[in-house]
C-alpha atoms as a PDB file:
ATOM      1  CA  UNK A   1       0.000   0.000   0.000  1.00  0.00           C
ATOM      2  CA  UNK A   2       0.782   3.722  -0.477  1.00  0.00           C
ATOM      3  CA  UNK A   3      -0.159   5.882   2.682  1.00  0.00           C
ATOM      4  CA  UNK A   4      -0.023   9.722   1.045  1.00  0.00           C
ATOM      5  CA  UNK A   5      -1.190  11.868   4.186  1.00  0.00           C
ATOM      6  CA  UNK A   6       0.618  11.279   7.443  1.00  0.00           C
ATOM      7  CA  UNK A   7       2.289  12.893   9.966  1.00  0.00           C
ATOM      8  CA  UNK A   8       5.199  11.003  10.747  1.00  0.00           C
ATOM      9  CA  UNK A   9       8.260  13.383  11.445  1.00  0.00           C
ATOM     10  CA  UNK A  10       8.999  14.384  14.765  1.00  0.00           C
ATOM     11  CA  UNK A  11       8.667  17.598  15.988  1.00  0.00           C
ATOM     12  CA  UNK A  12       7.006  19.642  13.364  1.00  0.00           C
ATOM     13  CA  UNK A  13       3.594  19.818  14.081  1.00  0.00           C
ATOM     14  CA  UNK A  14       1.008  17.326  16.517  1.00  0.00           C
ATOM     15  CA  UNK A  15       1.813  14.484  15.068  1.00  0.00           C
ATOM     16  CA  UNK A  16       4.896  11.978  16.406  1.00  0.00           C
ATOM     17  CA  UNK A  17       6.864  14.061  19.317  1.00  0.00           C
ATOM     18  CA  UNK A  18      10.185  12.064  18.657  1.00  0.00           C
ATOM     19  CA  UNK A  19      11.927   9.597  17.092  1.00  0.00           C
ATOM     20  CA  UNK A  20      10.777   6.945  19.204  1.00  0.00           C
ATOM     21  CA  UNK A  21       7.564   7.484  18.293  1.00  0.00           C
ATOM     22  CA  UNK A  22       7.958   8.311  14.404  1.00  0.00           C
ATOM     23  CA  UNK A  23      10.332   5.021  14.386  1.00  0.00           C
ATOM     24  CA  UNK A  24       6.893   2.757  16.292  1.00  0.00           C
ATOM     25  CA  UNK A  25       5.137   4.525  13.172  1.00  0.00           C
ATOM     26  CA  UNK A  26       6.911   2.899  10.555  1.00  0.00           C
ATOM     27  CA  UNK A  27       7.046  -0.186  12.306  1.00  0.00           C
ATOM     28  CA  UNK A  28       3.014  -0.471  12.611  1.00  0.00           C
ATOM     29  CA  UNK A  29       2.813   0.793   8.727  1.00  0.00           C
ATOM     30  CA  UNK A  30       4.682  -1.756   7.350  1.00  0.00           C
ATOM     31  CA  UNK A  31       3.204  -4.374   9.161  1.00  0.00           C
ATOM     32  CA  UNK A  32       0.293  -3.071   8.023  1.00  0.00           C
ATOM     33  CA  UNK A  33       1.220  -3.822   4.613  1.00  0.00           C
ATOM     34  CA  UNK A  34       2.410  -0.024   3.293  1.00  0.00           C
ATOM     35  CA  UNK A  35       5.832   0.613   1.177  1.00  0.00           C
ATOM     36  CA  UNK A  36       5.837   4.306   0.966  1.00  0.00           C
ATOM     37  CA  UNK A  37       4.470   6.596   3.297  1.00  0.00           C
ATOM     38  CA  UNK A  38       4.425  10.200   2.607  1.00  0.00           C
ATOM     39  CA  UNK A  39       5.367  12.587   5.399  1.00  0.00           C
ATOM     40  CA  UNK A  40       2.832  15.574   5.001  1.00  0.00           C
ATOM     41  CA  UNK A  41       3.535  17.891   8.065  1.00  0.00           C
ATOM     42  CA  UNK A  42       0.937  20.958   8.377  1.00  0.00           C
ATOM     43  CA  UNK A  43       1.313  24.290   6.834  1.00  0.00           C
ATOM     44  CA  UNK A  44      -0.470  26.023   8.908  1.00  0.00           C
ATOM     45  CA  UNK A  45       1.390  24.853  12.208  1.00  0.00           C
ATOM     46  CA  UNK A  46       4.755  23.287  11.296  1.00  0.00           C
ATOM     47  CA  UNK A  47       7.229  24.046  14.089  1.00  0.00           C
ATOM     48  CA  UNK A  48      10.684  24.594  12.072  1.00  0.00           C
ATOM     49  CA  UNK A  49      12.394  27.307  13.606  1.00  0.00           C
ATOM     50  CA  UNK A  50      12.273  29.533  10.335  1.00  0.00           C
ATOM     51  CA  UNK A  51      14.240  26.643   8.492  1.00  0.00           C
ATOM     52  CA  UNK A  52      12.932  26.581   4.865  1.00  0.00           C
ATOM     53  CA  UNK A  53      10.437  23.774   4.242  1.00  0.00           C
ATOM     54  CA  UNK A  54      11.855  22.672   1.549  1.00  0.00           C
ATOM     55  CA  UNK A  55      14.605  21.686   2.941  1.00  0.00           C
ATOM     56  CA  UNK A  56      13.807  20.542   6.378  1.00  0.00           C
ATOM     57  CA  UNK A  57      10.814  18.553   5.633  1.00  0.00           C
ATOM     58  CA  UNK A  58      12.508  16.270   2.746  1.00  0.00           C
ATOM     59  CA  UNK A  59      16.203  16.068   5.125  1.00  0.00           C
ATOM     60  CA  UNK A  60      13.931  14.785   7.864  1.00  0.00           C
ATOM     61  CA  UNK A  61      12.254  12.158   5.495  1.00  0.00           C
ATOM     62  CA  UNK A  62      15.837  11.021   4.135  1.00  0.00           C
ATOM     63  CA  UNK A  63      16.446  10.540   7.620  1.00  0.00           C
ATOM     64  CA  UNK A  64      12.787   8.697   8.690  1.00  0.00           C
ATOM     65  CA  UNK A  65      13.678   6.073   5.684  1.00  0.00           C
ATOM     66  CA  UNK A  66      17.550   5.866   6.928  1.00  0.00           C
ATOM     67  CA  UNK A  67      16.086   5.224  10.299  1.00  0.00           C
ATOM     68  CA  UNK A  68      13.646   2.655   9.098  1.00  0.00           C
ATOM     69  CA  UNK A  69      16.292   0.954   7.091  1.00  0.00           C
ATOM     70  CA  UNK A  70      18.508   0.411  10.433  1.00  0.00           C
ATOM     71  CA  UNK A  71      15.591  -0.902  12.297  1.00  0.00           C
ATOM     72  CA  UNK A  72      15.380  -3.970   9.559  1.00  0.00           C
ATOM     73  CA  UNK A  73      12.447  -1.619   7.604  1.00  0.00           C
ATOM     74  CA  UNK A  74      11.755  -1.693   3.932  1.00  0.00           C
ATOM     75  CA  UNK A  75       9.323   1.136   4.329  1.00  0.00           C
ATOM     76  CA  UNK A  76       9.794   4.360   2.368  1.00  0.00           C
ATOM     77  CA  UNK A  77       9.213   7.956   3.457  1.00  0.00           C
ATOM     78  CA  UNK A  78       8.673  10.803   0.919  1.00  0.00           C
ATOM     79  CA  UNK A  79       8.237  14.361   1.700  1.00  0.00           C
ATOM     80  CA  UNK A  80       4.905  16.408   1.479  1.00  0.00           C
ATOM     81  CA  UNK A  81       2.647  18.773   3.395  1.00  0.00           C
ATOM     82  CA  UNK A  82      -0.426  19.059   4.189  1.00  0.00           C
ATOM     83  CA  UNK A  83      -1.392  22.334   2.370  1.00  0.00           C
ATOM     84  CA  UNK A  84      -4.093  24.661   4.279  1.00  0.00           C
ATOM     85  CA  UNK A  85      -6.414  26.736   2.131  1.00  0.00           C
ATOM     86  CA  UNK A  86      -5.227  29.952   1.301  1.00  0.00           C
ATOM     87  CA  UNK A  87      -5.739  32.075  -2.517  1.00  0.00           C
ATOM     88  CA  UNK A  88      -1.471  32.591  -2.670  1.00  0.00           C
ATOM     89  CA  UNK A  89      -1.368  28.739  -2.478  1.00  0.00           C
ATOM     90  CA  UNK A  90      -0.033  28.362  -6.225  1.00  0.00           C
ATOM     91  CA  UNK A  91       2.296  31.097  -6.022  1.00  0.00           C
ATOM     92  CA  UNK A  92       3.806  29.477  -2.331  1.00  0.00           C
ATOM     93  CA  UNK A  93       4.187  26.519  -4.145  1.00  0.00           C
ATOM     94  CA  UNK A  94       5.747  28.029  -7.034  1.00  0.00           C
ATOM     95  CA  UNK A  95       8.272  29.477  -4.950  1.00  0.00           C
ATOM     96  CA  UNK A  96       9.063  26.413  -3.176  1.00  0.00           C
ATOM     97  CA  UNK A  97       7.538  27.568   0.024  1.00  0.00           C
ATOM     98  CA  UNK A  98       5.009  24.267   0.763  1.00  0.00           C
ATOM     99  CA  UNK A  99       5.636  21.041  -0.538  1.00  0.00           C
ATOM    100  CA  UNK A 100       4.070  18.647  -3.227  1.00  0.00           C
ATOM    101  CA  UNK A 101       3.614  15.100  -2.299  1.00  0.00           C
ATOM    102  CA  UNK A 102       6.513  13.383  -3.386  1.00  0.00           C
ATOM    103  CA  UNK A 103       7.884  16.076  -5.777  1.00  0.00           C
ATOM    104  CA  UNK A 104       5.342  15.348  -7.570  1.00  0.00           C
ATOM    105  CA  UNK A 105       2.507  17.861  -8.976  1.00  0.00           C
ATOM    106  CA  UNK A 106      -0.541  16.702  -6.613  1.00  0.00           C
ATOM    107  CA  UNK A 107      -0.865  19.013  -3.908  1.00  0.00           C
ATOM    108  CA  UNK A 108      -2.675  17.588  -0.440  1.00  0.00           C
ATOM    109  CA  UNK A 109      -5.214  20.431   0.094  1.00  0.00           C
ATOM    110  CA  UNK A 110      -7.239  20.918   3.710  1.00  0.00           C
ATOM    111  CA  UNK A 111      -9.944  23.124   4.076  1.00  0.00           C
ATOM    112  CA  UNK A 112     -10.923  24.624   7.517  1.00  0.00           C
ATOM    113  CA  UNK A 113     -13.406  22.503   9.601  1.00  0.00           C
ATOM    114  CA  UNK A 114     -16.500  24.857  10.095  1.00  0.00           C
ATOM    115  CA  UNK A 115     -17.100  26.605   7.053  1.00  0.00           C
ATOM    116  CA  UNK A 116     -16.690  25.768   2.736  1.00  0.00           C
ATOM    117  CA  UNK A 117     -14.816  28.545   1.673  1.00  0.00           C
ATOM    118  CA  UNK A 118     -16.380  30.748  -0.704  1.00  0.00           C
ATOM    119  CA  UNK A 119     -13.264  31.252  -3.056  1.00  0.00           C
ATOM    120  CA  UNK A 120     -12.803  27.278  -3.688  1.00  0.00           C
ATOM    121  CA  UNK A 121     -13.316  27.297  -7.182  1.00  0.00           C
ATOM    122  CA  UNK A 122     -11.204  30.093  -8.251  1.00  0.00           C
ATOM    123  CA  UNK A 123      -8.156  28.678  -5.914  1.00  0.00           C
ATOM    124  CA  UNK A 124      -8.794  24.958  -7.642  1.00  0.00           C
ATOM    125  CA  UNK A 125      -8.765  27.032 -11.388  1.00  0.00           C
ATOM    126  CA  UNK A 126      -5.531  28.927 -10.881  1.00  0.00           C
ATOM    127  CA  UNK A 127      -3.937  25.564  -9.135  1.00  0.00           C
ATOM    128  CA  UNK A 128      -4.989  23.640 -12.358  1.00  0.00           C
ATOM    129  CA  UNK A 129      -3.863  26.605 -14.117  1.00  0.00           C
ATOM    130  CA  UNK A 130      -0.532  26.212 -12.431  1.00  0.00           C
ATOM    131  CA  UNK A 131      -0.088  22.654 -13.493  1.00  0.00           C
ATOM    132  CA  UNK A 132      -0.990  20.870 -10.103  1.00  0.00           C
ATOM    133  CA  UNK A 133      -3.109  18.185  -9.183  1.00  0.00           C
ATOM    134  CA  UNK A 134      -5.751  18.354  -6.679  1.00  0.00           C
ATOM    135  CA  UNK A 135      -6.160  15.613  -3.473  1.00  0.00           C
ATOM    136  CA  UNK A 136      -8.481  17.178  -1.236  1.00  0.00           C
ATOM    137  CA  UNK A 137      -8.029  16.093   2.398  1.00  0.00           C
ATOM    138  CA  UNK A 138     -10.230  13.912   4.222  1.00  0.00           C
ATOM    139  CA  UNK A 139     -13.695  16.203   3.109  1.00  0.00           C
ATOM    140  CA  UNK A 140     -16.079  13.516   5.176  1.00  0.00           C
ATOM    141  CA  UNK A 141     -15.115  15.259   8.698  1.00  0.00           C
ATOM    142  CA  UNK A 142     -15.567  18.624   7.200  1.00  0.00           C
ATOM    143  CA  UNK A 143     -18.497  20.474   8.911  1.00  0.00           C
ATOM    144  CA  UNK A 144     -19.947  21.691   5.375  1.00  0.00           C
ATOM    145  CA  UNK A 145     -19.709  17.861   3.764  1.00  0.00           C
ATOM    146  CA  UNK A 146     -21.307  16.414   6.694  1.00  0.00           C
ATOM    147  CA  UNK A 147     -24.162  18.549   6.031  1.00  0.00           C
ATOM    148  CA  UNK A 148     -24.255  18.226   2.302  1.00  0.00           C
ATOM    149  CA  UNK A 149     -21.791  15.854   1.091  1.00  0.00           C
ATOM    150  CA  UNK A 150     -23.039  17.154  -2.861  1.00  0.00           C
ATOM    151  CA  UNK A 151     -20.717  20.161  -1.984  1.00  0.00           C
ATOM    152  CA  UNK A 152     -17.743  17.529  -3.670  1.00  0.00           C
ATOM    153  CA  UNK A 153     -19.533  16.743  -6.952  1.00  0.00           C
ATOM    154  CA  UNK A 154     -18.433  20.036  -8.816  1.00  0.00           C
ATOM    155  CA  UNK A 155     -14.940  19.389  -7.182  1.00  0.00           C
ATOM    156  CA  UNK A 156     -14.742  16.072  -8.504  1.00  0.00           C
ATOM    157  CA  UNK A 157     -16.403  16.806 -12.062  1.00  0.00           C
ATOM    158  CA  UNK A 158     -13.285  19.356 -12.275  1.00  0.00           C
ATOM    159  CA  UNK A 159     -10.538  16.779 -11.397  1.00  0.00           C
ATOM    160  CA  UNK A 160     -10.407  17.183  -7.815  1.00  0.00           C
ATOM    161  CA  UNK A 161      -9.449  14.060  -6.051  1.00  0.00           C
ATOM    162  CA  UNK A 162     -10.072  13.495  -2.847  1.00  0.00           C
ATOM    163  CA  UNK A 163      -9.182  11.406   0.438  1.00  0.00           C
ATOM    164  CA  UNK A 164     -10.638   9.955   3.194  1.00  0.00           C
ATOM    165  CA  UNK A 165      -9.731   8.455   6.373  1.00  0.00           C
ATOM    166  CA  UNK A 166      -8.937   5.043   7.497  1.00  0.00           C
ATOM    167  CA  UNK A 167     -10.055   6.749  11.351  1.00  0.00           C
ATOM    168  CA  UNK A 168     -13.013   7.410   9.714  1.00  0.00           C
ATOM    169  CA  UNK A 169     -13.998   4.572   8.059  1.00  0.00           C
ATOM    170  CA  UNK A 170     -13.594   2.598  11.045  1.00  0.00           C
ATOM    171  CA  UNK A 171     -16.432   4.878  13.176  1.00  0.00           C
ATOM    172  CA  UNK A 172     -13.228   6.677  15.106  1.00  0.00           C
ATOM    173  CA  UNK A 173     -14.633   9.814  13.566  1.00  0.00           C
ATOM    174  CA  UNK A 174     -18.710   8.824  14.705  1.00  0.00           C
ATOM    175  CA  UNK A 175     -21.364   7.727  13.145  1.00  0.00           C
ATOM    176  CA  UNK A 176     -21.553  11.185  10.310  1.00  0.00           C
ATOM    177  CA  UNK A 177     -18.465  10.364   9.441  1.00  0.00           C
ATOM    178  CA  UNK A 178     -17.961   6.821   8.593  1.00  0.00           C
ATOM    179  CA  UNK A 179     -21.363   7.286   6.734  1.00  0.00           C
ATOM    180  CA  UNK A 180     -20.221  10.199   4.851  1.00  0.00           C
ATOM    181  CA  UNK A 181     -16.883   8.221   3.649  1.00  0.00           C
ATOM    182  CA  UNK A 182     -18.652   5.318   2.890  1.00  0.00           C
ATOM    183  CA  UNK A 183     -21.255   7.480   0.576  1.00  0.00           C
ATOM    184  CA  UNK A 184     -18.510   9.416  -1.101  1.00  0.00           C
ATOM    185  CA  UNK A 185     -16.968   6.257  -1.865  1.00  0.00           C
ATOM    186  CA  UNK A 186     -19.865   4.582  -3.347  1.00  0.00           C
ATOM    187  CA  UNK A 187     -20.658   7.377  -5.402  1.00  0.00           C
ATOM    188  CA  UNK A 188     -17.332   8.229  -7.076  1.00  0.00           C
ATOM    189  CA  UNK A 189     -16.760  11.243  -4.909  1.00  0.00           C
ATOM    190  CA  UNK A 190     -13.584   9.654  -3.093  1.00  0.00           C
ATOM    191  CA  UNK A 191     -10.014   8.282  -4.540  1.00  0.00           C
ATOM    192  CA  UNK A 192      -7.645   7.508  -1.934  1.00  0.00           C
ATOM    193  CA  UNK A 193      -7.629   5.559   1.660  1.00  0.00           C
ATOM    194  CA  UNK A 194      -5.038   7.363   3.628  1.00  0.00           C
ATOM    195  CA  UNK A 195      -4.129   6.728   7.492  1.00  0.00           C
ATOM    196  CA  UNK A 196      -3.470  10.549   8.825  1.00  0.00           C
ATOM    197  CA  UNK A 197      -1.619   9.290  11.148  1.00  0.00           C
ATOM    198  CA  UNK A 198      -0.533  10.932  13.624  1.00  0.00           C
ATOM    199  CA  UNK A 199       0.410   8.822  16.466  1.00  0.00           C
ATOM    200  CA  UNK A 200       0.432   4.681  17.115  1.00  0.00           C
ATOM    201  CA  UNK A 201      -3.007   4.909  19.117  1.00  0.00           C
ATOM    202  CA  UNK A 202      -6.416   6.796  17.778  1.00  0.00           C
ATOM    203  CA  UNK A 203      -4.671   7.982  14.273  1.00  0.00           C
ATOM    204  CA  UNK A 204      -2.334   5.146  13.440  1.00  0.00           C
ATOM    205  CA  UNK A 205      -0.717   4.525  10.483  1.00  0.00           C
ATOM    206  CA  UNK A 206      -2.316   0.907  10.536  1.00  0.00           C
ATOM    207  CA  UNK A 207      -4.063   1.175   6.854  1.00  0.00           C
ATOM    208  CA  UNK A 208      -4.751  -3.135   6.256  1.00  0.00           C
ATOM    209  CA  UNK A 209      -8.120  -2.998   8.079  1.00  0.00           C
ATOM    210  CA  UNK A 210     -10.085   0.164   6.781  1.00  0.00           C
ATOM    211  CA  UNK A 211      -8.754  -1.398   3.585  1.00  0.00           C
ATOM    212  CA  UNK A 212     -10.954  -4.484   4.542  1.00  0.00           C
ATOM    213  CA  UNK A 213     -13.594  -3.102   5.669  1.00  0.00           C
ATOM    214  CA  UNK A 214     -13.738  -1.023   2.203  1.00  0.00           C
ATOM    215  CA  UNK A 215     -13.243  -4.074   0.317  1.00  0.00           C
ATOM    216  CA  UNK A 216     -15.660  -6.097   2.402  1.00  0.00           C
ATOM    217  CA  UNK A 217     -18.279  -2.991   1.209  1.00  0.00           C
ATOM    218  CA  UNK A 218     -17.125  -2.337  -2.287  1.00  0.00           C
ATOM    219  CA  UNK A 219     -14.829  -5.455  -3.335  1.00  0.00           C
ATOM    220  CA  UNK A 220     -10.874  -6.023  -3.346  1.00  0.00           C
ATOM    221  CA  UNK A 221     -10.244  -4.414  -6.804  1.00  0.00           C
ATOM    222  CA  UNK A 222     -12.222  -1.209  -5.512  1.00  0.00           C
ATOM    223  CA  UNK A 223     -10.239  -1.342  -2.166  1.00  0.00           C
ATOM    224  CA  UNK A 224      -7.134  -1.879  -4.022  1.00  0.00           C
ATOM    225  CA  UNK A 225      -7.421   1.475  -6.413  1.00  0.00           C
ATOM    226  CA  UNK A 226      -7.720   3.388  -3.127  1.00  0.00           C
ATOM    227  CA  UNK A 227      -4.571   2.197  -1.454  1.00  0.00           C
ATOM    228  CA  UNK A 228      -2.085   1.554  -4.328  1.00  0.00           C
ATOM    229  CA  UNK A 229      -3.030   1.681  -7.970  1.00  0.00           C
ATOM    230  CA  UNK A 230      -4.257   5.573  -7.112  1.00  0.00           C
ATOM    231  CA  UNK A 231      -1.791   6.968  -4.850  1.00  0.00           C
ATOM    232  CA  UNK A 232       0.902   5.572  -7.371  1.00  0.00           C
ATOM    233  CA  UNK A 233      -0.272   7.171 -10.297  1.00  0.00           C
ATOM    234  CA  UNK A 234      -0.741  10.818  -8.314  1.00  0.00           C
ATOM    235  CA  UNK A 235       3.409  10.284  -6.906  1.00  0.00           C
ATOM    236  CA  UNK A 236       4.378   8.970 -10.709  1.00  0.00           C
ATOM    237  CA  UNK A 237       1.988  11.826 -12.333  1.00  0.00           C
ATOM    238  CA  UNK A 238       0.396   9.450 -14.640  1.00  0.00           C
ATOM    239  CA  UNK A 239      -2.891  10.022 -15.804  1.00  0.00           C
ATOM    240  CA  UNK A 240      -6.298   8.692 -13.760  1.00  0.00           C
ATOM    241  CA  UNK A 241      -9.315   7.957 -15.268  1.00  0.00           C
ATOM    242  CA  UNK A 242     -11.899   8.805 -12.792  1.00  0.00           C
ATOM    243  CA  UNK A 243     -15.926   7.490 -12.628  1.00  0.00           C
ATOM    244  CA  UNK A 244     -18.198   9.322 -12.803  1.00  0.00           C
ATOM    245  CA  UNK A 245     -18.920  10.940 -10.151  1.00  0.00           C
ATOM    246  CA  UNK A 246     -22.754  10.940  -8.506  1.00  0.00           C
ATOM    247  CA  UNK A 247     -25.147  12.718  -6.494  1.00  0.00           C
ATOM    248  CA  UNK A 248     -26.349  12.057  -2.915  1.00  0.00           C
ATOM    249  CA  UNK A 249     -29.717  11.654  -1.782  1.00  0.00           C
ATOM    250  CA  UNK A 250     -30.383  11.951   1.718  1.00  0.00           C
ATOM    251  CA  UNK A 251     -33.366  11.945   3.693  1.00  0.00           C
ATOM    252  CA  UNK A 252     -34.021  12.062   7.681  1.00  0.00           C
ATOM    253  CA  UNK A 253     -30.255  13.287   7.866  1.00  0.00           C
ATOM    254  CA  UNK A 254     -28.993  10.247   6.704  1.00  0.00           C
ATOM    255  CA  UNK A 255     -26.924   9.303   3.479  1.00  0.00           C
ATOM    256  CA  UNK A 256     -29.692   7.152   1.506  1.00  0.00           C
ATOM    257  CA  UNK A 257     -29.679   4.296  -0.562  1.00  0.00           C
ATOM    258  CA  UNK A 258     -26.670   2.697   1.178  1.00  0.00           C
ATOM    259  CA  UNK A 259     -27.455   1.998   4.808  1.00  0.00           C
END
């Protein structure tokens, strides 16, 4: 498996606090069944002492994989971020300022929690424009998706991609979430499993059983797309044929049609 959204590196934001910890990562990913994990430390709260991102996020992922190797690991760590919504986005990235996922051009974009931002469209245009690729961030614990998860189709009919959560799949996020992941995925509004991880408890980096449970709902081949054949075409910047995406009925504030 491919894990593209996980904070891993010590030290840079709330995710692992050391290298004990980021080392007890890697060892619970890989067991898990993942090759490459992709570092993807917050923008809006990475703790690096002024120290260009560019160069302290991928040094500390050179060093997370050296680490790994010594411990007996085969796992791989690339560098990302985890790029927070803001209109000079394509021009920070330009500049080298935030991070790609893998050096690639698929930028891991987070929206805030309470509110869809009303300049969305315009930012996902000039990114486009720019020449990047779009994986939105875990959209089924945002506070606008939970209330109308339809909010995605126009993202996804533009080339979005988007990510949800192993947490959430597996209820950690409650009820609204895992039923909002499961929706997106059944109606071609979601891409990628990622862990998130940010620790080895609540957010691990243990992808192997949302991947069941999705392939216990949707199939093995489905399941598969989400954790490998997907992620490695958006690090290799190959082309992805997407489905057509759908609408979502609800009724009674529930996702209908699939409960």
């Amino acid at each position: 498996m491919i894990d593209l959204h996980s904070h891993v590196l010590p030290g840079l934001d709330d995710g692992a606090q050391d290298w004990e910890m980021a080392l007890e990562m890697m060892v619970m990913a890989e067991e898990a069944g993942t090759e490459i994990l992709v570092a993807t430390p917050h923008t809006h709260d990475m703790w690096h002492g002024g120290e260009p991102c560019s160069e302290v996020i991928p040094t500390l992922a050179h060093e997370a994989t050296l680490r790994a190797r010594r411990a007996g690991l085969s796992l791989q760590v690339l560098p990302g971020q985890e790029c927070y919504i803001d209109d000079a986005l394509p021009q920070q990235l330009n500049e080298g300022k935030w991070l790609t996922l893998g050096n690639s051009k698929t930028v891991l974009l987070e929206l805030g929690w309470s509110h869809w931002p009303p300049f969305i469209d315009k930012l996902v245009f000039d990114l486009q424009l720019a020449g990047y690729r779009i994986l939105l961030a875990h959209p089924e614990r945002y506070r606008a998706v939970l209330d109308d998860p339809n909010l995605i189709v126009g993202l996804v009919e533009r080339g979005v991609l988007t990510q949800v959560t192993s947490a959430s799949i597996l209820g950690k996020f409650g009820e609204s979430a895992q039923e909002t992941a499961r929706a997106l995925l059944e109606h071609n509004l979601a891409h990628v499993l990622s862990s998130d991880a940010h620790t080895t408890r609540g957010r691990n980096p243990k992808l192997s059983t949302a991947r069941e449970q999705v392939a216990d709902w949707f199939g093995e081949e489905f399941a598969r797309k989400l954790v490998l054949d997907t992620p490695r075409a958006l690090l290799n910047d190959e082309p992805i044929t997407l489905p057509e995406p759908r609408s979502i009925v609800r009724t009674r504030k529930k996702v209908f049609g699939i409960f």
